[in-house]
Protein backbone atom coordinates (compact mmCIF):
# COMPACT_ATOMS: atom_id res chain seq x y z
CA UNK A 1 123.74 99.86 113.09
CA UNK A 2 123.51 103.45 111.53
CA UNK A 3 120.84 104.76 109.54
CA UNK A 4 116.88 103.89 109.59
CA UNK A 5 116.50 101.02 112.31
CA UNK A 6 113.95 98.35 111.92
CA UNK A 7 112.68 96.16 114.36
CA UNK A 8 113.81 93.21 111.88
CA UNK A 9 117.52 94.85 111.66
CA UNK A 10 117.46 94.51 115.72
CA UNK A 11 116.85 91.55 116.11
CA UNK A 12 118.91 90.38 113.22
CA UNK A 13 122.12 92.36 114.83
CA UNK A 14 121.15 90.93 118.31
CA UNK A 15 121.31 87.22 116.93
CA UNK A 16 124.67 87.64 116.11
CA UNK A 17 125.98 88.92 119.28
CA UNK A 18 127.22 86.94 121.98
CA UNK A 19 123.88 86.09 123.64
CA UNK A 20 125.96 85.65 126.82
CA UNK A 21 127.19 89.25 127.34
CA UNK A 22 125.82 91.44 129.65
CA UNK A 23 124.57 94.52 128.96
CA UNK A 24 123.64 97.72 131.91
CA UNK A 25 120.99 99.27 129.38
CA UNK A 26 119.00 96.59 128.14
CA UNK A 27 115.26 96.56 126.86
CA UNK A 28 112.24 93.34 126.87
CA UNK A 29 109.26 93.45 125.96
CA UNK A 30 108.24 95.09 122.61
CA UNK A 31 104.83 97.06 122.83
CA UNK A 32 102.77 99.35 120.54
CA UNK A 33 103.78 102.54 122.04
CA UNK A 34 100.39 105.02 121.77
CA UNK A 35 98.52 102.10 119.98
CA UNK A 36 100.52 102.41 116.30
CA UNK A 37 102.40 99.68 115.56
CA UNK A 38 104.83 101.62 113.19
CA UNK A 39 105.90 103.21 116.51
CA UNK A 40 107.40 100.45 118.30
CA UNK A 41 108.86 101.12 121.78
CA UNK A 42 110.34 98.67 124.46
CA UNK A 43 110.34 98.64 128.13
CA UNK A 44 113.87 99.14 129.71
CA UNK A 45 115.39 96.60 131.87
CA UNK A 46 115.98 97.86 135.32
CA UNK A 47 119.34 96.00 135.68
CA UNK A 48 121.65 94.33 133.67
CA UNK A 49 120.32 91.63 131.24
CA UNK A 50 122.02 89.15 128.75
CA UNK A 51 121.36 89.86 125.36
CA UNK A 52 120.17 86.03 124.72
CA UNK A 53 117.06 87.67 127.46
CA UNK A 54 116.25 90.39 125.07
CA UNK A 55 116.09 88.23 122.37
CA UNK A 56 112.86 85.94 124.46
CA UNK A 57 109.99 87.04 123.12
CA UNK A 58 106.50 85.71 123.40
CA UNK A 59 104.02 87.09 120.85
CA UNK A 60 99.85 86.85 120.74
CA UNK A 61 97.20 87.88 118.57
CA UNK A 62 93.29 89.42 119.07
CA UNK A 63 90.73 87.73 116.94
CA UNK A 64 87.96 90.19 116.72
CA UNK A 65 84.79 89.18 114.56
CA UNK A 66 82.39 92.18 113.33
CA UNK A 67 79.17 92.62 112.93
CA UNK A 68 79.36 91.92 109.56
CA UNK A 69 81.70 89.19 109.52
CA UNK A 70 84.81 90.23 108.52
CA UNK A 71 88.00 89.30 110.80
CA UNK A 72 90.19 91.41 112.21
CA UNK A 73 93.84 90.27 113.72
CA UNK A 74 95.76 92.55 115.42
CA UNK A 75 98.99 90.89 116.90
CA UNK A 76 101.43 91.87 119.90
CA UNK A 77 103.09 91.19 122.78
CA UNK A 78 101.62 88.41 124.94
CA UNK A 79 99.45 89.24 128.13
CA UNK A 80 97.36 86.67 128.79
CA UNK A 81 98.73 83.09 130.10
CA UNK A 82 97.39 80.07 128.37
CA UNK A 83 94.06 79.07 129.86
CA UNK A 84 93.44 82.31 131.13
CA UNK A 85 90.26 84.33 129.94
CA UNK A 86 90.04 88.31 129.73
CA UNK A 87 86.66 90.60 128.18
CA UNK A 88 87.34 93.46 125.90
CA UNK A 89 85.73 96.46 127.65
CA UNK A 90 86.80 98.78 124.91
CA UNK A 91 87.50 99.14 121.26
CA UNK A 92 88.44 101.96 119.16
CA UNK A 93 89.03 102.77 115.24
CA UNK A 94 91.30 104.43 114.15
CA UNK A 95 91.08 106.79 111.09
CA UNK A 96 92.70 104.82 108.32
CA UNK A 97 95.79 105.72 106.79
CA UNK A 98 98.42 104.32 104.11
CA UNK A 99 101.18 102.30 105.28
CA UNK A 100 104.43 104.18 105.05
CA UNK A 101 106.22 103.47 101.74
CA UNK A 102 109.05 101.41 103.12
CA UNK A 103 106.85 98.73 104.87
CA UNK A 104 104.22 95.72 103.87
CA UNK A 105 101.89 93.62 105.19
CA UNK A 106 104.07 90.70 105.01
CA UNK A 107 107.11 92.26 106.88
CA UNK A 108 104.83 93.20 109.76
């Protein structure tokens, strides 16, 4: 589990665990943490959680459509419950910048 961690490698190592042992420090929920999604963080679990729990994931994506037409899909964690309706009261740009070396489109 040394060396350069991926979110891919985590969940890969957590597959092959016993998904029945219990762990004090566990984490759920997966989030962009500060908006980049190169800079994954999780929110810890408060007690103790199987592993099989950390492993439950639910995941949801954002449709916006421009003003010119192009699509945007920006992907997550789930927040809103099927058949539930939110607004988007706010949306920023970032300034673009190159995806780091060691990642792709199609591993994110």
């Amino acid at each position: 589990m040394c060396g350069n961690m991926t979110l891919e490698k985590l969940i890969k190592w957590l597959e092959q665990q016993d998904q029945k042992l219990i762990v004090k420090d566990g984490f759920s929920t997966p989030h962009s943490d500060r908006g980049d999604y190169s800079e994954l963080a999780f929110t810890p679990e408060p007690e103790a959680v199987k592993l099989g729990k950390m492993l439950e994931r639910k995941v949801q994506s954002v449709i916006l459509t421009l003003s010119d037409g192009t699509k945007a899909v920006f992907s997550g964690r789930a927040i809103c419950p099927k058949g539930e309706t939110r607004t988007i009261t706010d949306i920023k740009f970032t300034e673009p910048r190159d995806l780091p070396d060691d990642c792709s489109w199609e591993s994110l």
